[in-house]
N, C-alpha and C. Protein backbone atom coordinates (compact mmCIF):
# COMPACT_ATOMS: atom_id res chain seq x y z
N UNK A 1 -3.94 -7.41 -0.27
CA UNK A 1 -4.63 -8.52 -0.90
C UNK A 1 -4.17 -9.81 -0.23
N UNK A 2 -4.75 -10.65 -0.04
CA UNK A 2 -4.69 -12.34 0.58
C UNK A 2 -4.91 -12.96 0.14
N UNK A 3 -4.26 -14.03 -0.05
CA UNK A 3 -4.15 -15.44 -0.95
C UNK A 3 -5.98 -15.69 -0.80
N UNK A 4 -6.56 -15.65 0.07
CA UNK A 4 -8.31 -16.43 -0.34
C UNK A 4 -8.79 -15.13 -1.46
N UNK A 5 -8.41 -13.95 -1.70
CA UNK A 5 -8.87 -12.95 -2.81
C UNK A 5 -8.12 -13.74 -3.78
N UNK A 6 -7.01 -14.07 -3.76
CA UNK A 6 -6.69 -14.24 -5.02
C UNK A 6 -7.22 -15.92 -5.93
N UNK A 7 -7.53 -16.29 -4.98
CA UNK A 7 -8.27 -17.48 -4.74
C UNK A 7 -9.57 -17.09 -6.30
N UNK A 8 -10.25 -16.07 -5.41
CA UNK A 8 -12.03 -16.29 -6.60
C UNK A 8 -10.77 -15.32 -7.90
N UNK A 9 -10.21 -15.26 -8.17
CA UNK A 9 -9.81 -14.98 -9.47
C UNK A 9 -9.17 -16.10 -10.33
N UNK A 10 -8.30 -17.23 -9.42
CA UNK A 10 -8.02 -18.61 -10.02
C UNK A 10 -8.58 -19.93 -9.56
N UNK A 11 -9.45 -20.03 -8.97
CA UNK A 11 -9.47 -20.95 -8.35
C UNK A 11 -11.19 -21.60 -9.37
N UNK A 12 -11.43 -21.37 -11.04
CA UNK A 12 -12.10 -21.74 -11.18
C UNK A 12 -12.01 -22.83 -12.25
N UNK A 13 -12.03 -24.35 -12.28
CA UNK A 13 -11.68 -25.05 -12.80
C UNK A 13 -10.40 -24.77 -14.55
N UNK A 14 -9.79 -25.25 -14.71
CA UNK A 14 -9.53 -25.55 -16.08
C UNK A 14 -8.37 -24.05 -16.32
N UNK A 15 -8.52 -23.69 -14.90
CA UNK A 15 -7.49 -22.23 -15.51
C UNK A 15 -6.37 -22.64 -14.39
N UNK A 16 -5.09 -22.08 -15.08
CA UNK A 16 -3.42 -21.98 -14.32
C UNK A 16 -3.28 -21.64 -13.94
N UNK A 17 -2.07 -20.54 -13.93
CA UNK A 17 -1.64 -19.48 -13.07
C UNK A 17 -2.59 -18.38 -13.41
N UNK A 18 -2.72 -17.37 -12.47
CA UNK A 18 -3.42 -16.13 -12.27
C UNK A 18 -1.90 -15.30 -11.80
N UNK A 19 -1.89 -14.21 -12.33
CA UNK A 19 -0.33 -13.67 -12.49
C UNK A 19 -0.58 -11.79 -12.44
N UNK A 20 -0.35 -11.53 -11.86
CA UNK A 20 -0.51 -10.17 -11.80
C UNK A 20 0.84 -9.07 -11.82
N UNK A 21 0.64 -8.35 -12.31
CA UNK A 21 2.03 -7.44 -13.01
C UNK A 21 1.56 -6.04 -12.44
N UNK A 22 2.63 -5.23 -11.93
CA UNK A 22 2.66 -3.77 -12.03
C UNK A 22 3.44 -2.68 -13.09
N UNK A 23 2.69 -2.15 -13.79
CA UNK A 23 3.67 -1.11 -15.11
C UNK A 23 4.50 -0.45 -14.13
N UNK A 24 5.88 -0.84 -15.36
CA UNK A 24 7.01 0.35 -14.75
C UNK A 24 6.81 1.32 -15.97
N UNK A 25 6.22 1.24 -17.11
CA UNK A 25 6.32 2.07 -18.03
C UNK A 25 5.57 1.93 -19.01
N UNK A 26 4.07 2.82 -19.32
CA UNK A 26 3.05 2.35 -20.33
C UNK A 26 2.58 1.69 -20.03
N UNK A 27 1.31 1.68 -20.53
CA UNK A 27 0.14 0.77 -20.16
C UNK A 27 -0.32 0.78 -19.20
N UNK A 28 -1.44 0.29 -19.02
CA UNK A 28 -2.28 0.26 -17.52
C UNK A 28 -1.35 0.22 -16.10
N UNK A 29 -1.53 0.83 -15.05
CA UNK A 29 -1.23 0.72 -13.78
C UNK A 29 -1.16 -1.02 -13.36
N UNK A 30 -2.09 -1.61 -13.52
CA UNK A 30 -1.97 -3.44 -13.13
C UNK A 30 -1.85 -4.01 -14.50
N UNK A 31 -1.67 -5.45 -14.86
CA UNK A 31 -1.67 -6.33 -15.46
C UNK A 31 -2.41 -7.57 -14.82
N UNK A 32 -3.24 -8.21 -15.23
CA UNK A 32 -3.39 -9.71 -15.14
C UNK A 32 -3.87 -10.68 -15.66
N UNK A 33 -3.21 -11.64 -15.94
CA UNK A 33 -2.83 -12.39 -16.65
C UNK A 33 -3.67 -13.75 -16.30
N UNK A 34 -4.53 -14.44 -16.70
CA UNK A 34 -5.09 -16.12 -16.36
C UNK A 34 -4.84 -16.51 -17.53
N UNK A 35 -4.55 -17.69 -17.42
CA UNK A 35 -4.37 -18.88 -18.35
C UNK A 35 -5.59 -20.15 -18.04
N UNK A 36 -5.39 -20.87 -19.45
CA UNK A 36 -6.82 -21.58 -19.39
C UNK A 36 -6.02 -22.64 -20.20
N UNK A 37 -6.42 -24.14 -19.89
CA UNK A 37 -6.35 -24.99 -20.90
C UNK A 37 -6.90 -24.96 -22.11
N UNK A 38 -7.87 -24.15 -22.21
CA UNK A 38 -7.97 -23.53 -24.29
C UNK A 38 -9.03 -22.47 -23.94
N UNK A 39 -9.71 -21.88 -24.95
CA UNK A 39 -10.72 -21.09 -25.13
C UNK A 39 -11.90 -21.47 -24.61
N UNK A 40 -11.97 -22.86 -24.54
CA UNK A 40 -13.46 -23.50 -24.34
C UNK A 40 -13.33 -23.61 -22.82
N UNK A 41 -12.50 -22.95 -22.20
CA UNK A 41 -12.92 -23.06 -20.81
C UNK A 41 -14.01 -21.78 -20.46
N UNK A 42 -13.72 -20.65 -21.43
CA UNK A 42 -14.91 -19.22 -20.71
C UNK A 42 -16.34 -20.35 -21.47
N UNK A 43 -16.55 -20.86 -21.47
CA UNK A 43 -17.77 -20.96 -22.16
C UNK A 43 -18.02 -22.58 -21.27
N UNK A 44 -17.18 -22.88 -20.21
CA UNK A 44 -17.45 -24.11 -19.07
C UNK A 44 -19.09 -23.52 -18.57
N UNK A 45 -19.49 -24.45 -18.28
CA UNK A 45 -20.31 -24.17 -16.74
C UNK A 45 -20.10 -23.71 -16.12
N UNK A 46 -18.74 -24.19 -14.81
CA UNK A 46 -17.81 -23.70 -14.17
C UNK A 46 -17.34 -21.97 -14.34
N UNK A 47 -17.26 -22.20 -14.89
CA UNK A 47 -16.53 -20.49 -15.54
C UNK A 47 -17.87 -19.40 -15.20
N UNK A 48 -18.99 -20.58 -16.25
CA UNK A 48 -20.66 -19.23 -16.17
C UNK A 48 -20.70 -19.00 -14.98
N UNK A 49 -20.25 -20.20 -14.01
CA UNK A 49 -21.03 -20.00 -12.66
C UNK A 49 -20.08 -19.44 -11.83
N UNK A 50 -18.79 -19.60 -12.28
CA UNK A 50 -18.12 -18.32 -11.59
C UNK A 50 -18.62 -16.97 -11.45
N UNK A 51 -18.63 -16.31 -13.15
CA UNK A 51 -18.47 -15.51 -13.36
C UNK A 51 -20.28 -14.67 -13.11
N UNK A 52 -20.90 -15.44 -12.61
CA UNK A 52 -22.33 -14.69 -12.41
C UNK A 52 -22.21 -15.31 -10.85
N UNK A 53 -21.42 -15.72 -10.01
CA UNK A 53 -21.77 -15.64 -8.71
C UNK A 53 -19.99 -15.17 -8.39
N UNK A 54 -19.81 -14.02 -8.84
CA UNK A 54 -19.05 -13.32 -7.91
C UNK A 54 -18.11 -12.98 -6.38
N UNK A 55 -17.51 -13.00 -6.04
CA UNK A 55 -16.85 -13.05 -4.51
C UNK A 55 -17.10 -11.40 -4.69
N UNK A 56 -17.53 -11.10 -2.88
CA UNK A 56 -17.85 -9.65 -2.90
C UNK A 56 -16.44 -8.96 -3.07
N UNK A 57 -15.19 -9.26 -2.82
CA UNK A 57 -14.11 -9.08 -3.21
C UNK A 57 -13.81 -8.34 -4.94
N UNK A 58 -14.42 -9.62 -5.36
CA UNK A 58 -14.03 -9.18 -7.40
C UNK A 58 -14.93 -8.27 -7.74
N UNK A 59 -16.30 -8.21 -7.25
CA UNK A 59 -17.58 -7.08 -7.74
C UNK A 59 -16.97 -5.84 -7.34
N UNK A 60 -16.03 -5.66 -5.93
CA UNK A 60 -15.88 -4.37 -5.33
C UNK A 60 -14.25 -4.21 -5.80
N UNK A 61 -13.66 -4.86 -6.44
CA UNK A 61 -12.25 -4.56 -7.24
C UNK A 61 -12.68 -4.23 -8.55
N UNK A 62 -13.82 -5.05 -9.15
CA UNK A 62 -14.24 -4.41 -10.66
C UNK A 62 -14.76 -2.72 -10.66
N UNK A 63 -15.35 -2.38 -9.53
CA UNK A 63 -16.14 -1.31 -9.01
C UNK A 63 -14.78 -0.41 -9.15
N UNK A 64 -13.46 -0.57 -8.89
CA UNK A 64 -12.10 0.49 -8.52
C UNK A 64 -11.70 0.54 -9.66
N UNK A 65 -11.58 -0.12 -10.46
CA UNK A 65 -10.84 -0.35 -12.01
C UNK A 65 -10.78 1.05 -12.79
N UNK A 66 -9.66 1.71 -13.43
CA UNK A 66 -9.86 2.43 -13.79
C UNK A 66 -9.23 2.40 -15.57
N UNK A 67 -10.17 2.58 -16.35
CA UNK A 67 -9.95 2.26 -17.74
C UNK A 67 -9.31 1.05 -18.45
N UNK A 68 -10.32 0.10 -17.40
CA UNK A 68 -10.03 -1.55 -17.98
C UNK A 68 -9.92 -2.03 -19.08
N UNK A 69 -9.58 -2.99 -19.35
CA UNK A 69 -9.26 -3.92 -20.99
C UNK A 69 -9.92 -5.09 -20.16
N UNK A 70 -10.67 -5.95 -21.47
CA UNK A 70 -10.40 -7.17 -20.72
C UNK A 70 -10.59 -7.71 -22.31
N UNK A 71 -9.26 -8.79 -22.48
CA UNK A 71 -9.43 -9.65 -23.47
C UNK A 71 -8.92 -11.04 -23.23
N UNK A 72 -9.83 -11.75 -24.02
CA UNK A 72 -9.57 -13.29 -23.69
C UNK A 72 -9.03 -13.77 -25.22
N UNK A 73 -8.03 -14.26 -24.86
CA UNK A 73 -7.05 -14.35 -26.13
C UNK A 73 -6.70 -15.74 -26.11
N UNK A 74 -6.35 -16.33 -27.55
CA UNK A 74 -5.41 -17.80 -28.02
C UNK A 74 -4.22 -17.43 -27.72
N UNK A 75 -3.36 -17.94 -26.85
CA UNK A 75 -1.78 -17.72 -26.59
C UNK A 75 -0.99 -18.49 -28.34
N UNK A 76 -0.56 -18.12 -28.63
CA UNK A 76 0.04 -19.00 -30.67
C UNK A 76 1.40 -18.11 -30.60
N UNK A 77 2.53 -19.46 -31.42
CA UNK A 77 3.65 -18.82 -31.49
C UNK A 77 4.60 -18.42 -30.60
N UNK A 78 4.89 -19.16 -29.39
CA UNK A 78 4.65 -19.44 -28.16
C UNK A 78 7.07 -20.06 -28.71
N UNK A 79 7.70 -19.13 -27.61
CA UNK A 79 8.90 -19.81 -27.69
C UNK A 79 9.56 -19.27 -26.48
N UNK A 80 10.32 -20.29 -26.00
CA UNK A 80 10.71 -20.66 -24.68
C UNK A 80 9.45 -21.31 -23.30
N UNK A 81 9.73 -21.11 -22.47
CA UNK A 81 9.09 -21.77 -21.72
C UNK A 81 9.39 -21.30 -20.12
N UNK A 82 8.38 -21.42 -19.23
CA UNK A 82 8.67 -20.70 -17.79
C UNK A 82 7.87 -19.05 -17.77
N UNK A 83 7.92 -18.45 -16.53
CA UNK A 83 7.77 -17.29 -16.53
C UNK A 83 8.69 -16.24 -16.02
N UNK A 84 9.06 -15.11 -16.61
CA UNK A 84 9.73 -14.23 -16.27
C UNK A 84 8.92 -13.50 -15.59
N UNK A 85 10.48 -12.57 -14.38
CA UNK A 85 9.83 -12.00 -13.23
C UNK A 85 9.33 -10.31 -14.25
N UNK A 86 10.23 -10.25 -15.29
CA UNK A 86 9.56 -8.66 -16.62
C UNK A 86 8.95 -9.25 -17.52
N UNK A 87 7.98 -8.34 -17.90
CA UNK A 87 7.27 -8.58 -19.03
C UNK A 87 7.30 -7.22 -20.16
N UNK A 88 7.38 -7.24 -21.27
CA UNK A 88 7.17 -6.06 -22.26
C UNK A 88 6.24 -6.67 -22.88
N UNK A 89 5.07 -5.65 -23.29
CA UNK A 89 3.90 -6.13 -24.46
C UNK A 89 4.21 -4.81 -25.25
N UNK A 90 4.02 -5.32 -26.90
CA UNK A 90 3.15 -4.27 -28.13
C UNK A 90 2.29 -4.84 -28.46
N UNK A 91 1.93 -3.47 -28.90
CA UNK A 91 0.00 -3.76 -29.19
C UNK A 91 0.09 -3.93 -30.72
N UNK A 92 -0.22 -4.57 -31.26
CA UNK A 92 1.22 -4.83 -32.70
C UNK A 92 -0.37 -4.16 -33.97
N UNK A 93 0.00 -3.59 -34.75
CA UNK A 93 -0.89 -2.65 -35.46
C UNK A 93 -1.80 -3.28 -36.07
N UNK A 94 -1.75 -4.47 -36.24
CA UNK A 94 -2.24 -5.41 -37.81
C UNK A 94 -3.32 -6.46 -36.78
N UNK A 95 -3.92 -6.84 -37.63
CA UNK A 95 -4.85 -7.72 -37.44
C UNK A 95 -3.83 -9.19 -37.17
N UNK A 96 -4.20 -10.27 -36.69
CA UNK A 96 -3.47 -11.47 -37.03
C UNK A 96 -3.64 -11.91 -38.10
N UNK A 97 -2.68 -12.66 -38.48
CA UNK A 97 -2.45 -13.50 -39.23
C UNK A 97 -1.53 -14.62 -39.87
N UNK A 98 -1.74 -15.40 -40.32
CA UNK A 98 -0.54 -16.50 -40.86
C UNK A 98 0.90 -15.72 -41.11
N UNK A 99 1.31 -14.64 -42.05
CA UNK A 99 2.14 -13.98 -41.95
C UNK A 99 3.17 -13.55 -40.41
N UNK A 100 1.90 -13.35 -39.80
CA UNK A 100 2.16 -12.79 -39.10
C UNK A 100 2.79 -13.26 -37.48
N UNK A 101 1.81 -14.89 -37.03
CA UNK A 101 2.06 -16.07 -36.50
C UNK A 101 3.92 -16.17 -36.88
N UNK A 102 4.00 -16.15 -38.08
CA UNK A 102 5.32 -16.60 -38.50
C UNK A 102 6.44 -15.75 -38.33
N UNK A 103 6.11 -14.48 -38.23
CA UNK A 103 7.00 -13.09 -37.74
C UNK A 103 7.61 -13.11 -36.54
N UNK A 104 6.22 -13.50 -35.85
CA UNK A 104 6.77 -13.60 -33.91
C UNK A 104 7.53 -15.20 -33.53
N UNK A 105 7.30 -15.70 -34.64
CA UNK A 105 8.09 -17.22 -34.23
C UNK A 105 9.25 -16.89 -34.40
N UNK A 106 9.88 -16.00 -35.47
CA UNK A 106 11.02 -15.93 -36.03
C UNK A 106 11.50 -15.00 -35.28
N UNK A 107 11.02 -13.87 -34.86
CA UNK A 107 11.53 -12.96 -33.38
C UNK A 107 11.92 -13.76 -32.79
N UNK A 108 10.62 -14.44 -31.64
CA UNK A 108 10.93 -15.23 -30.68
C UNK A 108 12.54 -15.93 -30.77
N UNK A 109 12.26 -16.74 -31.84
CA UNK A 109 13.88 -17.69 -31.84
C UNK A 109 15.16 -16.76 -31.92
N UNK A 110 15.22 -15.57 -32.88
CA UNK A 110 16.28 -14.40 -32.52
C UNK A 110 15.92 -13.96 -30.98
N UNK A 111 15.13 -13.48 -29.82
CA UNK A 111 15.02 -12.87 -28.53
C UNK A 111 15.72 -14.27 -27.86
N UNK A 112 15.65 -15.07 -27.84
CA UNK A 112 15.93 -16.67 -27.20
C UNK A 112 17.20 -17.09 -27.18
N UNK A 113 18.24 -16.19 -28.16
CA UNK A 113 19.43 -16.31 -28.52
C UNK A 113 19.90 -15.28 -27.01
N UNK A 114 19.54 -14.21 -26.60
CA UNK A 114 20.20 -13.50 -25.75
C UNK A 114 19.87 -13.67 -24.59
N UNK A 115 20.80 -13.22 -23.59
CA UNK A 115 20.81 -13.48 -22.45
C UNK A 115 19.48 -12.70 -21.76
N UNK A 116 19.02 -13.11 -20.73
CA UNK A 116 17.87 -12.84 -19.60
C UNK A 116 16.44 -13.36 -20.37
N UNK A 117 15.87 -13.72 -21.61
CA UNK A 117 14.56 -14.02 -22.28
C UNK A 117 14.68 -15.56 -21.82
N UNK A 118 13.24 -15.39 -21.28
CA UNK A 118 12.45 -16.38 -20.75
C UNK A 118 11.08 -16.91 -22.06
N UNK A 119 10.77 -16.17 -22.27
CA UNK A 119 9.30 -16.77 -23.09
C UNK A 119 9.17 -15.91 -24.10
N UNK A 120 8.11 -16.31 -25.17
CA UNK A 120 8.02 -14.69 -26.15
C UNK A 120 6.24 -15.60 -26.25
N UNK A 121 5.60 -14.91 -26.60
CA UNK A 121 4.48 -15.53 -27.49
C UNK A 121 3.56 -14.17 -28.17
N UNK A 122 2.25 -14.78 -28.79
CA UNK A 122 1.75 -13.93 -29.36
C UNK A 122 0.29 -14.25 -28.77
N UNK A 123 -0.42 -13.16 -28.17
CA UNK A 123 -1.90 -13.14 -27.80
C UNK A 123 -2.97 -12.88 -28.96
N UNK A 124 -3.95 -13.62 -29.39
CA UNK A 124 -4.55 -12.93 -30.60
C UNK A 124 -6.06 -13.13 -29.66
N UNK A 125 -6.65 -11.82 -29.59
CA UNK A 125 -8.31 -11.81 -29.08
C UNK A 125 -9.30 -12.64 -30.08
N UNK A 126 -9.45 -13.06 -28.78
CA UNK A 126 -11.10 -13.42 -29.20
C UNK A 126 -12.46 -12.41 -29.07
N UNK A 127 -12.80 -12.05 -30.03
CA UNK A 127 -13.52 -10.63 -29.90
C UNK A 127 -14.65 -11.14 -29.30
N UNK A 128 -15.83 -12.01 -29.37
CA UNK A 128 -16.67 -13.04 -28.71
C UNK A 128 -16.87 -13.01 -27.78
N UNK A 129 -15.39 -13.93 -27.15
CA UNK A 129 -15.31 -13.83 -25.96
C UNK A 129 -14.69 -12.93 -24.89
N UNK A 130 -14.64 -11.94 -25.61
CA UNK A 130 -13.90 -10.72 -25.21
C UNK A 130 -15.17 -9.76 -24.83
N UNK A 131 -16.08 -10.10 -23.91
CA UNK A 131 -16.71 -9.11 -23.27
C UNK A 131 -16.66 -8.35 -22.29
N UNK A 132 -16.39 -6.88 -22.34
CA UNK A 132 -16.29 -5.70 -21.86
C UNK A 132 -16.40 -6.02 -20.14
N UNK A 133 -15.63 -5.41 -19.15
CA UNK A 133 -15.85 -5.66 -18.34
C UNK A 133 -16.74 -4.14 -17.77
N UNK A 134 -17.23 -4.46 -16.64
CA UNK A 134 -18.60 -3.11 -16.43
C UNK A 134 -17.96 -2.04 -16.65
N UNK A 135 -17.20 -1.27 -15.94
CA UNK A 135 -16.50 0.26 -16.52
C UNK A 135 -15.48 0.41 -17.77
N UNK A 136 -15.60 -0.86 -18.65
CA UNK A 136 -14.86 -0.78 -19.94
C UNK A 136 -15.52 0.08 -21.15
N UNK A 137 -14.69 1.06 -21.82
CA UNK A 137 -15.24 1.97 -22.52
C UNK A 137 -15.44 0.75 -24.12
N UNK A 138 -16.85 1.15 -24.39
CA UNK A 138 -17.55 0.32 -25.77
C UNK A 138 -17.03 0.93 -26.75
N UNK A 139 -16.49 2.20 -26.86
CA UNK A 139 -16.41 2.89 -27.62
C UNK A 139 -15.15 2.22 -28.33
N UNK A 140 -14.49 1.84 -29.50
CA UNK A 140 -13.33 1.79 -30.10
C UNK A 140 -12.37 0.68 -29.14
N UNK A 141 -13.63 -0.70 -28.83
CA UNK A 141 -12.65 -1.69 -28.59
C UNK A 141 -11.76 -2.45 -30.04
N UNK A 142 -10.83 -2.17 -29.68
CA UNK A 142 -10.03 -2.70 -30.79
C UNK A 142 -9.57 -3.95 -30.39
N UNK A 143 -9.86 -5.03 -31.19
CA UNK A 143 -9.14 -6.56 -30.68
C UNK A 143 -7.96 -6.66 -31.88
N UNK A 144 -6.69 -5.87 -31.17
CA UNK A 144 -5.07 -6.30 -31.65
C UNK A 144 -4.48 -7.43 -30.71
N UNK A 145 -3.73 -7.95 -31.99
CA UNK A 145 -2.70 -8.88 -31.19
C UNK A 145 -2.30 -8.16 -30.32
N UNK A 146 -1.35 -8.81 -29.26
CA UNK A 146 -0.08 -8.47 -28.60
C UNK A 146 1.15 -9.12 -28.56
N UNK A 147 2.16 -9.20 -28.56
CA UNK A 147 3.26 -9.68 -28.60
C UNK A 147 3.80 -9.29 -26.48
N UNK A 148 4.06 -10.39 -26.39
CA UNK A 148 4.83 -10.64 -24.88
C UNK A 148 6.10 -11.13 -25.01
N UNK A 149 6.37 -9.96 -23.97
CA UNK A 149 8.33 -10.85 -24.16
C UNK A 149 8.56 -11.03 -22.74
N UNK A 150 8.64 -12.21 -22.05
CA UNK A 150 9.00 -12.62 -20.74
C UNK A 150 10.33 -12.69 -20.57
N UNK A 151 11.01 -11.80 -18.97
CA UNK A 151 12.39 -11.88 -19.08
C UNK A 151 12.72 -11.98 -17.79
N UNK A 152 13.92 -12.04 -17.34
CA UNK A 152 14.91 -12.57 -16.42
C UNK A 152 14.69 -11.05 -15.57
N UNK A 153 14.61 -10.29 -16.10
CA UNK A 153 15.42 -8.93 -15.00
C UNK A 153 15.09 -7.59 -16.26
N UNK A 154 14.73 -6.52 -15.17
CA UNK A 154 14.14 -4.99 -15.65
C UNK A 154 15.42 -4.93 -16.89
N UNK A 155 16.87 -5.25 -16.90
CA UNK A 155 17.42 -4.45 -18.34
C UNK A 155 17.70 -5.46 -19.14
N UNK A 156 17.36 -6.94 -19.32
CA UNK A 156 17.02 -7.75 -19.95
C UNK A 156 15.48 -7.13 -20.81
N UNK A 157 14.42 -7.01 -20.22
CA UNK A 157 14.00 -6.61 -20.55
C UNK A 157 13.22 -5.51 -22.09
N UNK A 158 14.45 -4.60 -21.10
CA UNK A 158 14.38 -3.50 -22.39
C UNK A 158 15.14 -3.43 -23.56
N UNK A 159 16.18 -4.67 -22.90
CA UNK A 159 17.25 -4.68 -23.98
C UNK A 159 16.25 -6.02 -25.24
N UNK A 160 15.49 -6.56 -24.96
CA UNK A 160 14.72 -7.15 -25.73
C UNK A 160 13.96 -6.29 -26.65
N UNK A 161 13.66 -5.59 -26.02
CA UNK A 161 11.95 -4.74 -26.28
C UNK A 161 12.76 -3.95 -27.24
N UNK A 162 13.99 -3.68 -27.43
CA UNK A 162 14.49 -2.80 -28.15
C UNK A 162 15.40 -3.25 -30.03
N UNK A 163 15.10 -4.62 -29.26
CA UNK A 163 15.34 -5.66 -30.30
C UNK A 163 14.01 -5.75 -30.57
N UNK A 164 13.31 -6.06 -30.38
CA UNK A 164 12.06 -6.44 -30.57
C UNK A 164 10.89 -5.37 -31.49
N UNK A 165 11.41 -4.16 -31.37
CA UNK A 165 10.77 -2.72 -31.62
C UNK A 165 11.13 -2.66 -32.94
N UNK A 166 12.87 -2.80 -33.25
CA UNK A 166 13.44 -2.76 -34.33
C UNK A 166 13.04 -3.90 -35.54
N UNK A 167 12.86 -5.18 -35.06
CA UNK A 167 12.52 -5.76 -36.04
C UNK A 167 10.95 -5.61 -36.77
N UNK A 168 9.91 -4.91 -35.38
CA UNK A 168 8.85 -5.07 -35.66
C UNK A 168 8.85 -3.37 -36.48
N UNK A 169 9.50 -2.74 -36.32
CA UNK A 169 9.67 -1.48 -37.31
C UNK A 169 8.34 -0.91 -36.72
N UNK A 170 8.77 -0.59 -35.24
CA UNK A 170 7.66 -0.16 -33.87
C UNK A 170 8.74 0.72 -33.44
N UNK A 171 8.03 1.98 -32.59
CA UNK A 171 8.93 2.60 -32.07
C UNK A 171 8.92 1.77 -30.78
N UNK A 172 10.07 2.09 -29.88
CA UNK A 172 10.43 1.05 -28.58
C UNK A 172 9.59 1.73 -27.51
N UNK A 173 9.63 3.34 -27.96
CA UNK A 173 8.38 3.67 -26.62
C UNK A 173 7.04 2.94 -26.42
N UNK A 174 6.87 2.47 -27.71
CA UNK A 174 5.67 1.69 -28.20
C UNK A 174 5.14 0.71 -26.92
N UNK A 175 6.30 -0.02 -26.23
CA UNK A 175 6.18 -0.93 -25.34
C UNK A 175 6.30 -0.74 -23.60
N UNK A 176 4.86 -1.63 -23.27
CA UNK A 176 4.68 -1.29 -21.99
C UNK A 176 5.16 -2.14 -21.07
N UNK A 177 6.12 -1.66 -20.20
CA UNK A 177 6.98 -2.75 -19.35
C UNK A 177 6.25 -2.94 -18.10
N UNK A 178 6.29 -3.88 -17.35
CA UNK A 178 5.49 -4.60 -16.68
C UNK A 178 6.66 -5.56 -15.48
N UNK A 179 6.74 -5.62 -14.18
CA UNK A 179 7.34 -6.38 -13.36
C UNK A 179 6.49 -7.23 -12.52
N UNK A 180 6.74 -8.54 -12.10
CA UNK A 180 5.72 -9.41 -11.42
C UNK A 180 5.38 -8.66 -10.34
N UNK A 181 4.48 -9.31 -10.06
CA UNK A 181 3.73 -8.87 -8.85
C UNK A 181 3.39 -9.85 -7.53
N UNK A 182 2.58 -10.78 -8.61
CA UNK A 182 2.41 -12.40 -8.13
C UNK A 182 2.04 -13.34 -8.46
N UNK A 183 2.14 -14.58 -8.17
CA UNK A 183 1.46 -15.75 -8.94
C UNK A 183 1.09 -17.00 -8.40
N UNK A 184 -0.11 -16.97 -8.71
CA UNK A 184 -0.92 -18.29 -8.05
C UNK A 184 -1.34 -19.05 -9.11
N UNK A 185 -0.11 -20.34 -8.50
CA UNK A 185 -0.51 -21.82 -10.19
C UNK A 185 -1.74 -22.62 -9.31
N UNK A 186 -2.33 -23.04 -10.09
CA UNK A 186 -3.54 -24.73 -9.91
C UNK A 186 -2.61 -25.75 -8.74
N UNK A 187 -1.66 -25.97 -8.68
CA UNK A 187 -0.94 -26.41 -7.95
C UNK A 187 -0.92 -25.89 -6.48
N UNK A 188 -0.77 -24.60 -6.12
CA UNK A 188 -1.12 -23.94 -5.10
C UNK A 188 -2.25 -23.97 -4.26
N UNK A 189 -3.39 -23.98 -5.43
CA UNK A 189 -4.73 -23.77 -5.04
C UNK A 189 -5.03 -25.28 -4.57
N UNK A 190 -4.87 -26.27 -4.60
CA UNK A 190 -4.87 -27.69 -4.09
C UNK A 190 -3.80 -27.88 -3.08
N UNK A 191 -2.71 -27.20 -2.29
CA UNK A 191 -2.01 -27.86 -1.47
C UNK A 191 -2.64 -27.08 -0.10
């Protein structure tokens, strides 16, 4: 892959880093990750006209995908700051909610206390704007939170996820570990 591919995946107004992850354990084979200055960026102009004029690149990477997700989520509940080179996600059972916003804040600030945690937050879908990408199965899309725990290093990591499992009264296999891959900020894409 070459920085101009990675280009038509960030390079469309109002979005950040584009961040891509490989599973060391659970969950999909890739991860990737865009950030947006809010929700109201999929629904830009910019964005429509991205996303219906294609780079032959993204049509023929969507074409390889094998048992895609695609959700466009509110990042909420959000503690520390930066990105870690590990990531752990659960797919957390419950619907969101206020309760629940308040659960991962209160994690977060216990994960933040130990050594190697970089970030924690909570993803909640937007079901809306959460449309299926072409080989995504219709069948039993479920829009769950997720919980992200960004960290310093692979046994930082797990040593989170295992804190993290316990409070959420989740088993720890539950969680799919994830190591960077790469990352292209808005900053990049302009120098």
């Amino acid at each position: 892959m070459t920085a101009n591919m990675w280009r038509s995946e960030c390079g469309c107004p109002a979005f950040y880093p584009g961040t891509r992850y490989r599973a060391l354990q659970g969950g999909r084979q890739y991860l990737g990750l865009y950030k947006t200055e809010s929700l109201a960026s999929f629904t830009s102009e910019a964005y429509r006209a991205a996303f219906q004029h294609q780079t032959p690149w993204s049509v023929a990477s969507l074409e390889k995908m094998r048992d895609p997700m695609r959700r466009v989520c509110a990042v909420e509940a959000v503690t520390g700051q930066g990105c870690g080179s590990h990531l752990c996600i659960f797919v957390l059972p419950s619907a969101a909610s206020e309760a629940l916003h308040a659960r991962v804040l209160q994690l977060g600030a216990q994960l933040a206390e130990q050594p190697g945690f970089v970030r924690s937050s909570l993803l909640t879908p937007d079901a809306e704007l959460s449309s299926p990408l072409p080989k995504e199965s219709r069948e039993n899309r479920r829009m769950l939170p997720m919980l992200l725990i960004e960290s310093s290093d692979a046994e930082a990591g797990l040593r989170l996820s295992e804190q993290a499992a316990e409070a959420l009264n989740m088993p720890a296999a539950d969680a799919w570990h994830y190591a960077l891959g790469w990352q292209l900020t808005a900053q990049e894409l302009t120098s």
